[in-house]
N, C-alpha and C. Protein backbone atom coordinates (compact mmCIF):
# COMPACT_ATOMS: atom_id res chain seq x y z
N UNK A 1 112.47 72.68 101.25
CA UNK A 1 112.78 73.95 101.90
C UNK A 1 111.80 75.01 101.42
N UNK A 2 111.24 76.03 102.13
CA UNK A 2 110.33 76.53 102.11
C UNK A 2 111.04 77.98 101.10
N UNK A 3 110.62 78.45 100.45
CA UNK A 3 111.03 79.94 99.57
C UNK A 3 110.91 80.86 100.51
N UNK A 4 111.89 82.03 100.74
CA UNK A 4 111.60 83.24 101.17
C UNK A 4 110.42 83.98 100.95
N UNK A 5 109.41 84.31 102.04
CA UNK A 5 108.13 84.89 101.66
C UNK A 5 108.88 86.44 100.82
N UNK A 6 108.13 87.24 99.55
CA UNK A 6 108.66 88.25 99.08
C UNK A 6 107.86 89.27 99.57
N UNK A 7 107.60 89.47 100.68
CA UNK A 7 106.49 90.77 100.78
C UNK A 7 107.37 92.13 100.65
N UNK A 8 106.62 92.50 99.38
CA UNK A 8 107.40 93.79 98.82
C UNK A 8 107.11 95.16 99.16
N UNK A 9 108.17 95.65 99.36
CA UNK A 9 106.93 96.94 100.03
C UNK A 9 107.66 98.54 98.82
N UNK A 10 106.70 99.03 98.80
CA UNK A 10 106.38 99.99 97.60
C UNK A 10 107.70 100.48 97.35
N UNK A 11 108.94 101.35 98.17
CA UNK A 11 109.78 101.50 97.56
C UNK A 11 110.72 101.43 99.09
N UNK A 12 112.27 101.55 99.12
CA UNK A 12 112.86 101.25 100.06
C UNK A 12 113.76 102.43 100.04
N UNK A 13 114.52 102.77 101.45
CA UNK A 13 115.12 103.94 101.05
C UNK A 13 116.53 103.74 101.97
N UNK A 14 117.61 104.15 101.30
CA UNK A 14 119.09 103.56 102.20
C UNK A 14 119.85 104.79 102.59
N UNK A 15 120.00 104.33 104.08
CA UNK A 15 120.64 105.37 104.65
C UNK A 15 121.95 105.16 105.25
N UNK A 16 122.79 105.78 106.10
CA UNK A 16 123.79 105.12 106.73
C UNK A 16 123.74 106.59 108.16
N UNK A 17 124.78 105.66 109.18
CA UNK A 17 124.52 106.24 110.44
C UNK A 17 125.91 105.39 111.09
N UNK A 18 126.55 106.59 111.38
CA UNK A 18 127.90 106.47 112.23
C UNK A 18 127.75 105.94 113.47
N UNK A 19 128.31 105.19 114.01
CA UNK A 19 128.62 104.05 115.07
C UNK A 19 130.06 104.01 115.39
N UNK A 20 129.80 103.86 116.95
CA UNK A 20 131.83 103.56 117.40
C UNK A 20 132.25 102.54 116.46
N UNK A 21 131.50 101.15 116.41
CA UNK A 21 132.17 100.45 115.59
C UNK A 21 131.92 100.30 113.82
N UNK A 22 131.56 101.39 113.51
CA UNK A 22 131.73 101.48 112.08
C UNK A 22 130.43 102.23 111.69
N UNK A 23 130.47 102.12 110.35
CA UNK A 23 129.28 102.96 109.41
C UNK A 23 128.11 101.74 109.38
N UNK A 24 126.97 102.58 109.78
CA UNK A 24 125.82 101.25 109.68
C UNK A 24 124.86 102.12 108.49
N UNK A 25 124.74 100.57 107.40
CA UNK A 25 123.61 100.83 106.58
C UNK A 25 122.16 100.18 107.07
N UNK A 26 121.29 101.17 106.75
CA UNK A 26 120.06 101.42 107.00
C UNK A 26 119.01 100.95 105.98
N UNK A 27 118.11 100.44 105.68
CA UNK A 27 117.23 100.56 104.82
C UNK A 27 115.79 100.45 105.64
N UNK A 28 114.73 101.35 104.89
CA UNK A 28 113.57 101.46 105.43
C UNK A 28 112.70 101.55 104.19
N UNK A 29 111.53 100.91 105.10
CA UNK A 29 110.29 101.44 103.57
C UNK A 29 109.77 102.91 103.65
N UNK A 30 108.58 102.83 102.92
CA UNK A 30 107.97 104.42 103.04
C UNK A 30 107.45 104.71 104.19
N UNK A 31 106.88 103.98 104.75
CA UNK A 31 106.32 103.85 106.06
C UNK A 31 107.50 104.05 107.68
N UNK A 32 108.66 104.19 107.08
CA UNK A 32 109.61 103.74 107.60
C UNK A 32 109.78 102.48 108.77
N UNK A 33 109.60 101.38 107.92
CA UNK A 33 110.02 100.33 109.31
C UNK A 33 111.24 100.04 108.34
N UNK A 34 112.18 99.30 109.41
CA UNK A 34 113.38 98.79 109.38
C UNK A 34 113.30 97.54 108.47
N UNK A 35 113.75 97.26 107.00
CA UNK A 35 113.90 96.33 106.77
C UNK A 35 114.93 95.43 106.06
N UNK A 36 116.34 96.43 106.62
CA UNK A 36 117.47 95.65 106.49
C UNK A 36 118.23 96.98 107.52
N UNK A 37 119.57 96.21 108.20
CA UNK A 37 120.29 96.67 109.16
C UNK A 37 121.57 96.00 108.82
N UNK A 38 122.91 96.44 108.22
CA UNK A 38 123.84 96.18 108.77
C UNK A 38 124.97 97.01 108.74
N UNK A 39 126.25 96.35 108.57
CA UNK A 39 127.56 97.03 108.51
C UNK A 39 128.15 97.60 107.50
N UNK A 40 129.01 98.57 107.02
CA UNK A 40 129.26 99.26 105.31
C UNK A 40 129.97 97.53 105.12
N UNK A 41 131.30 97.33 105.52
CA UNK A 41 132.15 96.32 104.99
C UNK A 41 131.01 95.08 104.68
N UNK A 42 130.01 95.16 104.96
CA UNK A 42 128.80 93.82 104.74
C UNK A 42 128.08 94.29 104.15
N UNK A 43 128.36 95.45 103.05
CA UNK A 43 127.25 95.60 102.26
C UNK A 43 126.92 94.80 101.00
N UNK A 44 127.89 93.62 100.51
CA UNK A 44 127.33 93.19 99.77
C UNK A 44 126.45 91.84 100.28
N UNK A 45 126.54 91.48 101.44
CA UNK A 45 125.89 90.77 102.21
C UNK A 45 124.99 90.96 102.34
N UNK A 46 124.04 92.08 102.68
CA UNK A 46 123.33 93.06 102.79
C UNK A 46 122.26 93.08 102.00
N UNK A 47 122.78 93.38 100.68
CA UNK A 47 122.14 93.34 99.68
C UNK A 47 121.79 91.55 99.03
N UNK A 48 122.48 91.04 99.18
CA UNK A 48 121.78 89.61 98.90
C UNK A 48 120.68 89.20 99.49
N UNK A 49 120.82 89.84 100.76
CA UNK A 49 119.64 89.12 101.77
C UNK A 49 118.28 89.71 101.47
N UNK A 50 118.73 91.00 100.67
CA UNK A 50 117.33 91.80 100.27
C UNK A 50 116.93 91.45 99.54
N UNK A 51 117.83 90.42 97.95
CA UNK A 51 117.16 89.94 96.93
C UNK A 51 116.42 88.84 97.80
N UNK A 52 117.14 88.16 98.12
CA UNK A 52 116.75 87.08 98.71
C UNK A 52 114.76 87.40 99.14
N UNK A 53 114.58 88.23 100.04
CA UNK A 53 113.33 88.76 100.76
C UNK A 53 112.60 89.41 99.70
N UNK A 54 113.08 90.45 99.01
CA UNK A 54 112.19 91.30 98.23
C UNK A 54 112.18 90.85 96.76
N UNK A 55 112.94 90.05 96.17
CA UNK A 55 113.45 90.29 94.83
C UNK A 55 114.18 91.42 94.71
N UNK A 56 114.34 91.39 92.48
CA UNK A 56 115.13 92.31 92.47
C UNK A 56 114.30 93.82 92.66
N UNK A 57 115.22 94.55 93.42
CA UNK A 57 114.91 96.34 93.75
C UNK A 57 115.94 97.24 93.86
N UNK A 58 115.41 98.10 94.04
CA UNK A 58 116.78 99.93 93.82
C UNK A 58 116.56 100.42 95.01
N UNK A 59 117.64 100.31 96.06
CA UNK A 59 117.49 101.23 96.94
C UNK A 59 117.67 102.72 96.68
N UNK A 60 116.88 103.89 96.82
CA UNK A 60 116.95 105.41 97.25
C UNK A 60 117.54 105.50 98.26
N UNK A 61 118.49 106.54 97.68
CA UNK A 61 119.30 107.20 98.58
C UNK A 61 118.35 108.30 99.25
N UNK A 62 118.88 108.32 100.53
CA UNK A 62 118.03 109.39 101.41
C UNK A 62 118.17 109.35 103.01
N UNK A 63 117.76 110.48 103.52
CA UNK A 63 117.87 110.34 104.96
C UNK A 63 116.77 109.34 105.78
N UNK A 64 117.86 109.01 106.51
CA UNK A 64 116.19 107.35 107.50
C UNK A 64 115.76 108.25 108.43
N UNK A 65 114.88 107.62 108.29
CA UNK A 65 113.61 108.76 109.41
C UNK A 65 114.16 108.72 110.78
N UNK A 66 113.41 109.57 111.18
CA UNK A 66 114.37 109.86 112.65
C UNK A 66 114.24 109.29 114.00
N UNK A 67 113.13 108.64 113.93
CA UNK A 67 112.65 107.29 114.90
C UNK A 67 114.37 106.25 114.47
N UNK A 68 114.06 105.79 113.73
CA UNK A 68 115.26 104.76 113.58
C UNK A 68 116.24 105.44 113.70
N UNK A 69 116.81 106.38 113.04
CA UNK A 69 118.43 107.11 113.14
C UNK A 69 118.41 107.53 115.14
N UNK A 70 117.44 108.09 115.46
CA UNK A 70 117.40 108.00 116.84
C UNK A 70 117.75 106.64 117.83
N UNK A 71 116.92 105.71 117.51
CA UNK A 71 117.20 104.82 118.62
C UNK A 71 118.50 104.03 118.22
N UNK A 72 119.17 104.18 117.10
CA UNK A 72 120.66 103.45 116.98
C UNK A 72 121.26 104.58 117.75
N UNK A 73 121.28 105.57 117.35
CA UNK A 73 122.21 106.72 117.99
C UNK A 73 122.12 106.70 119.55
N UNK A 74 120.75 106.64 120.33
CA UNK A 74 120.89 106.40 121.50
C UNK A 74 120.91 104.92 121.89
N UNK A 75 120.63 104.06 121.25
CA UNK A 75 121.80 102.70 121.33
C UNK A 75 123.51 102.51 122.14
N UNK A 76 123.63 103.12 120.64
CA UNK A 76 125.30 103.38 121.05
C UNK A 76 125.65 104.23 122.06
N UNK A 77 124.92 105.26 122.43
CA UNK A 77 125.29 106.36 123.54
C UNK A 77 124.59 105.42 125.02
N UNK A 78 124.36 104.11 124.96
CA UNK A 78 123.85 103.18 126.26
C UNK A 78 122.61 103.19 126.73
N UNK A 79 121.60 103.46 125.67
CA UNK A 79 120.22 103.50 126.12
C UNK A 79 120.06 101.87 125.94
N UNK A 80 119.53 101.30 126.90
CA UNK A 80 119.70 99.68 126.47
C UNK A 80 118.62 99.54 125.66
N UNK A 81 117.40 99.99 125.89
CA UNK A 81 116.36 99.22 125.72
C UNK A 81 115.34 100.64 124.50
N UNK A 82 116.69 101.32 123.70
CA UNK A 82 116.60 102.24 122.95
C UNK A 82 116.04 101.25 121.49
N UNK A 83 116.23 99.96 121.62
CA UNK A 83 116.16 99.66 119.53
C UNK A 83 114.86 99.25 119.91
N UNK A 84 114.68 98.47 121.26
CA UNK A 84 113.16 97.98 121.12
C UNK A 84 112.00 99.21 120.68
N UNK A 85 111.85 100.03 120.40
CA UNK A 85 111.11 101.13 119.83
C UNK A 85 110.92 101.22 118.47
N UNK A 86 111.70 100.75 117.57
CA UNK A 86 112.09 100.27 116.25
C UNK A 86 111.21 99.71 115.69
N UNK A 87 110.72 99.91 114.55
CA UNK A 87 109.39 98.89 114.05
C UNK A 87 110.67 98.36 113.21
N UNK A 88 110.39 96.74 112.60
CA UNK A 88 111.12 96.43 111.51
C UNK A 88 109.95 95.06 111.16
N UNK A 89 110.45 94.57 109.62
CA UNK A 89 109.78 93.61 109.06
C UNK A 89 110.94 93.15 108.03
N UNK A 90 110.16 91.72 107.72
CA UNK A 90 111.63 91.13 106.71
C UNK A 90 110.86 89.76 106.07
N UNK A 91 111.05 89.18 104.81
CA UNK A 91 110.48 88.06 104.58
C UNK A 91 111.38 86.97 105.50
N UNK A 92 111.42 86.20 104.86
CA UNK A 92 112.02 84.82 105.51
C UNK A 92 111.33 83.91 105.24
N UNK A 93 111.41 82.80 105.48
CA UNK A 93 110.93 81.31 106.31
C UNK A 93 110.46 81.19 106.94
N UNK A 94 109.54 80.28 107.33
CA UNK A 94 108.40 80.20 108.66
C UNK A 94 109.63 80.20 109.85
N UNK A 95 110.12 79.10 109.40
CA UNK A 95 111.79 79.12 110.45
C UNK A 95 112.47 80.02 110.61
N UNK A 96 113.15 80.86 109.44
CA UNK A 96 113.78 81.67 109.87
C UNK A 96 113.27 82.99 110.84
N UNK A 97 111.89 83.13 110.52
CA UNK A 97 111.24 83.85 111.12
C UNK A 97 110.92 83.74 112.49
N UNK A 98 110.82 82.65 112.73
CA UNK A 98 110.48 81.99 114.11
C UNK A 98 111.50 81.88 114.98
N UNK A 99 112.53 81.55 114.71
CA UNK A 99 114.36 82.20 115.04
C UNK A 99 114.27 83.86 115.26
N UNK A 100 114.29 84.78 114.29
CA UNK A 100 114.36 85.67 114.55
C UNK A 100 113.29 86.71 115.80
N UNK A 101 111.60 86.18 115.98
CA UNK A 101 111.41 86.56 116.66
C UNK A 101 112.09 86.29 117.93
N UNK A 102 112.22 84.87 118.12
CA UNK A 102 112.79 83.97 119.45
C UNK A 102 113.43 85.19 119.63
N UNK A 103 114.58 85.39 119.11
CA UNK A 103 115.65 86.01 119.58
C UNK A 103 115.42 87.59 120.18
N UNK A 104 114.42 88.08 119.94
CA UNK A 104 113.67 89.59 120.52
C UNK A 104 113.84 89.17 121.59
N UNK A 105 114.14 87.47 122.13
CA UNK A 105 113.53 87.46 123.67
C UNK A 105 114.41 87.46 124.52
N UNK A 106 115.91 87.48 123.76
CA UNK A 106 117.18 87.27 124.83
C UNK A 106 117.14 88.78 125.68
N UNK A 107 117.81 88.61 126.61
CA UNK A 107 117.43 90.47 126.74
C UNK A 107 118.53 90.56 126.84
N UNK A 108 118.76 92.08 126.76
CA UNK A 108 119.90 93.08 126.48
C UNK A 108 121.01 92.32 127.86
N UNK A 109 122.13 91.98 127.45
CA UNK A 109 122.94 91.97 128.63
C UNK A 109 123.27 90.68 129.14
N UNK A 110 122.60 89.70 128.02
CA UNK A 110 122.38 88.60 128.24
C UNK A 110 122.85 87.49 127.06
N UNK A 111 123.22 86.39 127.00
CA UNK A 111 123.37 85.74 125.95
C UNK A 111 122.58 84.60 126.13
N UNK A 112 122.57 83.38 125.00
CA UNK A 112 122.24 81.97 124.71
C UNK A 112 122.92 81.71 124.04
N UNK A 113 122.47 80.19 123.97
CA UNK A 113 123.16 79.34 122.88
C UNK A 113 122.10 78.62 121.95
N UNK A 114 123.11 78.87 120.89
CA UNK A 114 121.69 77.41 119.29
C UNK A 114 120.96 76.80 120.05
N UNK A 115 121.85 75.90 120.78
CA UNK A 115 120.43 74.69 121.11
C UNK A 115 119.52 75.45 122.21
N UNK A 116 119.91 76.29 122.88
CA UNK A 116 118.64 77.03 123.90
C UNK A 116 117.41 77.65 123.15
N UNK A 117 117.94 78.13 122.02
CA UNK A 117 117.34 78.80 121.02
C UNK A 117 116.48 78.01 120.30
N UNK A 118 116.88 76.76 119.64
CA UNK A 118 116.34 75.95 119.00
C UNK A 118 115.58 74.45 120.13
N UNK A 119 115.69 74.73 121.48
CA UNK A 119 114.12 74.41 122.17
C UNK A 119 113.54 75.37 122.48
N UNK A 120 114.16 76.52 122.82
CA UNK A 120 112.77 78.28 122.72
C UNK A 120 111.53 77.88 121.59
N UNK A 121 112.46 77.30 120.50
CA UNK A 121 111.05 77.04 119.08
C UNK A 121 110.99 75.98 118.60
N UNK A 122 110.78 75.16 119.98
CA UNK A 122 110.23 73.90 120.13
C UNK A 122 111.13 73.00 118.77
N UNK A 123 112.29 72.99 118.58
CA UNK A 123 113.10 72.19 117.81
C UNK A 123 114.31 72.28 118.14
N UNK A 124 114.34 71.44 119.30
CA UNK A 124 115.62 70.78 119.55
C UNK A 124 116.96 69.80 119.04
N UNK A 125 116.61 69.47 118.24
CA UNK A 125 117.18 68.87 116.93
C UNK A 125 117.73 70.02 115.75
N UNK A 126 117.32 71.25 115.67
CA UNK A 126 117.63 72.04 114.57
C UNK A 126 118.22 73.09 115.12
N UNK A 127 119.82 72.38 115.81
CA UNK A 127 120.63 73.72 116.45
C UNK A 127 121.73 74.15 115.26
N UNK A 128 121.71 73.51 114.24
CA UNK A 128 122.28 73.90 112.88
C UNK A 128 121.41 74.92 112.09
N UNK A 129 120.32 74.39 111.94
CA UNK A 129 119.64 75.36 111.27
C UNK A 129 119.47 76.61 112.03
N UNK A 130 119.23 76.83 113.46
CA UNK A 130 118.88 77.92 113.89
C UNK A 130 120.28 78.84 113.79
N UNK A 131 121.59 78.10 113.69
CA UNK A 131 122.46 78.84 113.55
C UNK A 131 122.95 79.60 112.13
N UNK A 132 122.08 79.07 111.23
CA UNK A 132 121.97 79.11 110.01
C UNK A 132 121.34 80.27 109.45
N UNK A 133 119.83 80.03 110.22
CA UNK A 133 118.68 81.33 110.26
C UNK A 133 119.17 82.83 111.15
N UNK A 134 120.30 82.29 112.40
CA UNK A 134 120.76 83.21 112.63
C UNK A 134 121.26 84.10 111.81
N UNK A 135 122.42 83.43 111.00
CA UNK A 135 123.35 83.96 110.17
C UNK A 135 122.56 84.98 108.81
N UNK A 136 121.68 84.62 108.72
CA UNK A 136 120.90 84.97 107.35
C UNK A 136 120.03 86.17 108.39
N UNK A 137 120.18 86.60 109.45
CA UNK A 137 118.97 88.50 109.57
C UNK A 137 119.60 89.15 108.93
N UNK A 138 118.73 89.54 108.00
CA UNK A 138 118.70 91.01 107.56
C UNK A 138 118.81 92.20 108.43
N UNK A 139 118.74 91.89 109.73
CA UNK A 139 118.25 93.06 110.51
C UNK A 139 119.48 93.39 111.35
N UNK A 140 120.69 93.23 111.65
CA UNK A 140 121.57 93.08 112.92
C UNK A 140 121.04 94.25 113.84
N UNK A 141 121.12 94.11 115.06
CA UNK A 141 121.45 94.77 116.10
C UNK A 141 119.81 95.09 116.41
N UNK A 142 119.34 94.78 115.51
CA UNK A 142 117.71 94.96 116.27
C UNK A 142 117.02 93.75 116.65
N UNK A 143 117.77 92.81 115.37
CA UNK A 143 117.48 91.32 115.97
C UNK A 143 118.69 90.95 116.68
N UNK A 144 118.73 90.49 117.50
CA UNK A 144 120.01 90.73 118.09
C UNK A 144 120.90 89.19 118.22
N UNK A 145 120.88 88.90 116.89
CA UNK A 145 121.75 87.88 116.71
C UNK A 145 122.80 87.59 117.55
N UNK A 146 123.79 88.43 118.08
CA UNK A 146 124.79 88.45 118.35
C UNK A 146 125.28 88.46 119.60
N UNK A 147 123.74 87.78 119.81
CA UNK A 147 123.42 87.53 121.73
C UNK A 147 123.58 85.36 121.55
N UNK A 148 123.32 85.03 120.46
CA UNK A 148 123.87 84.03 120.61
C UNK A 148 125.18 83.28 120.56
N UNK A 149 125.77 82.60 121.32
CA UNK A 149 126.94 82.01 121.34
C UNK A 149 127.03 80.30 121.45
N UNK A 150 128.25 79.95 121.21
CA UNK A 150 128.40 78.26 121.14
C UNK A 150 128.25 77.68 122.70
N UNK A 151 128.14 76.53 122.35
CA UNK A 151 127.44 76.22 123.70
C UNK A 151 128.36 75.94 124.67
N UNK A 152 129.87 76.51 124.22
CA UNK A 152 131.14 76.35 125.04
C UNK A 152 130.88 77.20 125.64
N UNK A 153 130.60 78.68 124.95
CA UNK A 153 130.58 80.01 125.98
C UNK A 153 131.68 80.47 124.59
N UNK A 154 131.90 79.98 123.64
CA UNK A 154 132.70 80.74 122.63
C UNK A 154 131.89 81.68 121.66
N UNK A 155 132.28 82.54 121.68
CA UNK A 155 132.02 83.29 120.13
C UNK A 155 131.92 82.74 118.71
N UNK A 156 131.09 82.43 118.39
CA UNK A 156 131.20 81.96 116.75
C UNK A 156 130.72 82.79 115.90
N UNK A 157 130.68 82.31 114.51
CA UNK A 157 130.67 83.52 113.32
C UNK A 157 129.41 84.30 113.59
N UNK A 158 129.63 85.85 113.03
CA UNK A 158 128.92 86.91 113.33
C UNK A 158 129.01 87.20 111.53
N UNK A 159 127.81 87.40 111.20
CA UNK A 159 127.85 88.74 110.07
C UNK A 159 129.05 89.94 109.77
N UNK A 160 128.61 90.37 110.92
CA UNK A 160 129.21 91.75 111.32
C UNK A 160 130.75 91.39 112.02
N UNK A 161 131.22 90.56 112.37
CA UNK A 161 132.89 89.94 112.22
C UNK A 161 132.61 89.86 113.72
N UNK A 162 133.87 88.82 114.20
CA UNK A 162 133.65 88.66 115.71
C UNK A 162 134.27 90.14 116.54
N UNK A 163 135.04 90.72 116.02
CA UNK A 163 135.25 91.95 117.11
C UNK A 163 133.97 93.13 117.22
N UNK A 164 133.10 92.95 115.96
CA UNK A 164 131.34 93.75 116.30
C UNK A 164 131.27 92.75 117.63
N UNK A 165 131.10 91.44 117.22
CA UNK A 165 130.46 90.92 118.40
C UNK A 165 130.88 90.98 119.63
N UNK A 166 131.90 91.08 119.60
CA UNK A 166 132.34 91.05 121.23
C UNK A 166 132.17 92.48 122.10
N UNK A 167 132.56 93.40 120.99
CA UNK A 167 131.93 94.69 121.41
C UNK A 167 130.75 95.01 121.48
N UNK A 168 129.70 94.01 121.12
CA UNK A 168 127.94 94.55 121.03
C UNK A 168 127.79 93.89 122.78
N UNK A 169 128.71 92.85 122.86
CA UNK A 169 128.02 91.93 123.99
C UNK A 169 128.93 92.59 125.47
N UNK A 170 129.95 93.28 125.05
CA UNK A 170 130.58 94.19 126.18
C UNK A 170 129.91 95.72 126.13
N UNK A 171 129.31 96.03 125.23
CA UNK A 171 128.87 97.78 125.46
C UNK A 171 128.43 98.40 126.63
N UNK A 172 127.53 97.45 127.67
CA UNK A 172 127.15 97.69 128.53
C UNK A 172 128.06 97.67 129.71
N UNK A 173 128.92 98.18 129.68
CA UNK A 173 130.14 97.74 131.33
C UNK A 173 129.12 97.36 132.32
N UNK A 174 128.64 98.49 132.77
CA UNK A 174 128.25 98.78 134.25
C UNK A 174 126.46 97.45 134.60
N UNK A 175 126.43 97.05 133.48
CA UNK A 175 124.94 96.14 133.65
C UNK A 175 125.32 94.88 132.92
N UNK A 176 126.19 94.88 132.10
CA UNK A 176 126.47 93.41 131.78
C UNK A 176 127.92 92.55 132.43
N UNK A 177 127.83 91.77 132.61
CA UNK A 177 129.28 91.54 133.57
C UNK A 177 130.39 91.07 132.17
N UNK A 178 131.69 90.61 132.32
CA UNK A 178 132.37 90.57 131.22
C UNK A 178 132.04 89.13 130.66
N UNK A 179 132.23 88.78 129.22
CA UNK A 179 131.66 87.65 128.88
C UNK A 179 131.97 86.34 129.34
N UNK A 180 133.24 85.87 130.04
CA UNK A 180 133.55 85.04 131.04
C UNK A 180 132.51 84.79 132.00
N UNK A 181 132.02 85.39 132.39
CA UNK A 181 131.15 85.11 134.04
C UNK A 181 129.30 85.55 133.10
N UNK A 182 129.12 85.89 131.82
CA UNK A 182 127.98 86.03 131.31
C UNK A 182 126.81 84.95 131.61
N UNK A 183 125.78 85.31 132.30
CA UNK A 183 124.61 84.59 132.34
C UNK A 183 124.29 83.89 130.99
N UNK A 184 124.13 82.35 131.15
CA UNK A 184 123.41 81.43 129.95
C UNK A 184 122.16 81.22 129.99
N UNK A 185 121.60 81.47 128.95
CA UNK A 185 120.13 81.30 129.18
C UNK A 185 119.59 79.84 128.39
């Protein structure tokens, strides 16, 4: 198994930003790109995934720059295509990495499943692992994990708990249809 690449970046800074469905923590570098995203109740989750990527570090407290605090905020207020504006970066795995871009590609409004996902990156055989690499972004809601589902059409485990998920994949009323009749990709 391959080690988490550690690309460290000079210092990191943690913010948080109110959401219908809860308090979202933020972390950014100096530069401000995005390089962890999730939920308060998942903050110790959160923080593992950062040792995991960066080693050990101290997040600074501070306000997130306003590019990012912007496009979550108009996120949630139904800008669909508001996070793609977002710079973010994250170590990982050649795999996990390769999962996580894949997944930039579902589009808003839309779901898949592991194994669609895991022939997107040409490994059809590794619908465990991709569900695996899912589970492990650092990034939620920009990588948008939570566009994948079981290949029933069920909801399975989310980071962020299955009622985030069901509410990330209903936000859109008027452009996404309800998850029953949801396009499979």
């Amino acid at each position: 198994m391959t080690r988490p690449a550690r690309l460290r970046p000079v210092s990191l800074r943690f913010s948080r930003i109110a959401s219908p469905i809860g308090e979202i923590l933020l972390v950014t570098d100096e530069a401000g790109t995005v390089r962890a995203l999730d939920f308060h109740d998942y903050a110790p989750r959160m923080m593992r995934l950062l040792r995991l990527h960066y080693g050990a570090l101290t997040l600074e407290n501070g306000p997130a720059p306003m590019a990012p605090r912007k496009a979550v905020t108009d996120y949630f207020e139904g800008q669909l295509d508001a996070l793609s504006a977002i710079s973010w970066a994250t170590g990982g795995t050649d795999f996990q990495r390769a999962v996580w871009a894949a997944l930039m590609d579902v589009p808003v409004g839309t779901t898949s499943t592991y194994a669609a996902l895991a022939a997107r990156i040409g490994k059809p055989a590794a619908v465990r692992a991709v569900g695996a690499a899912n589970g492990a972004n650092p990034i939620a809601i920009l990588v948008p994990c939570h566009r994948l589902i079981g290949a029933s059409g069920a909801l399975t485990g989310y980071g962020g708990g299955l009622e985030r998920r069901a509410w990330l994949l209903e936000h859109f009323p008027i452009s996404v249809k309800r998850l029953s009749d949801r396009k499979m990709l």
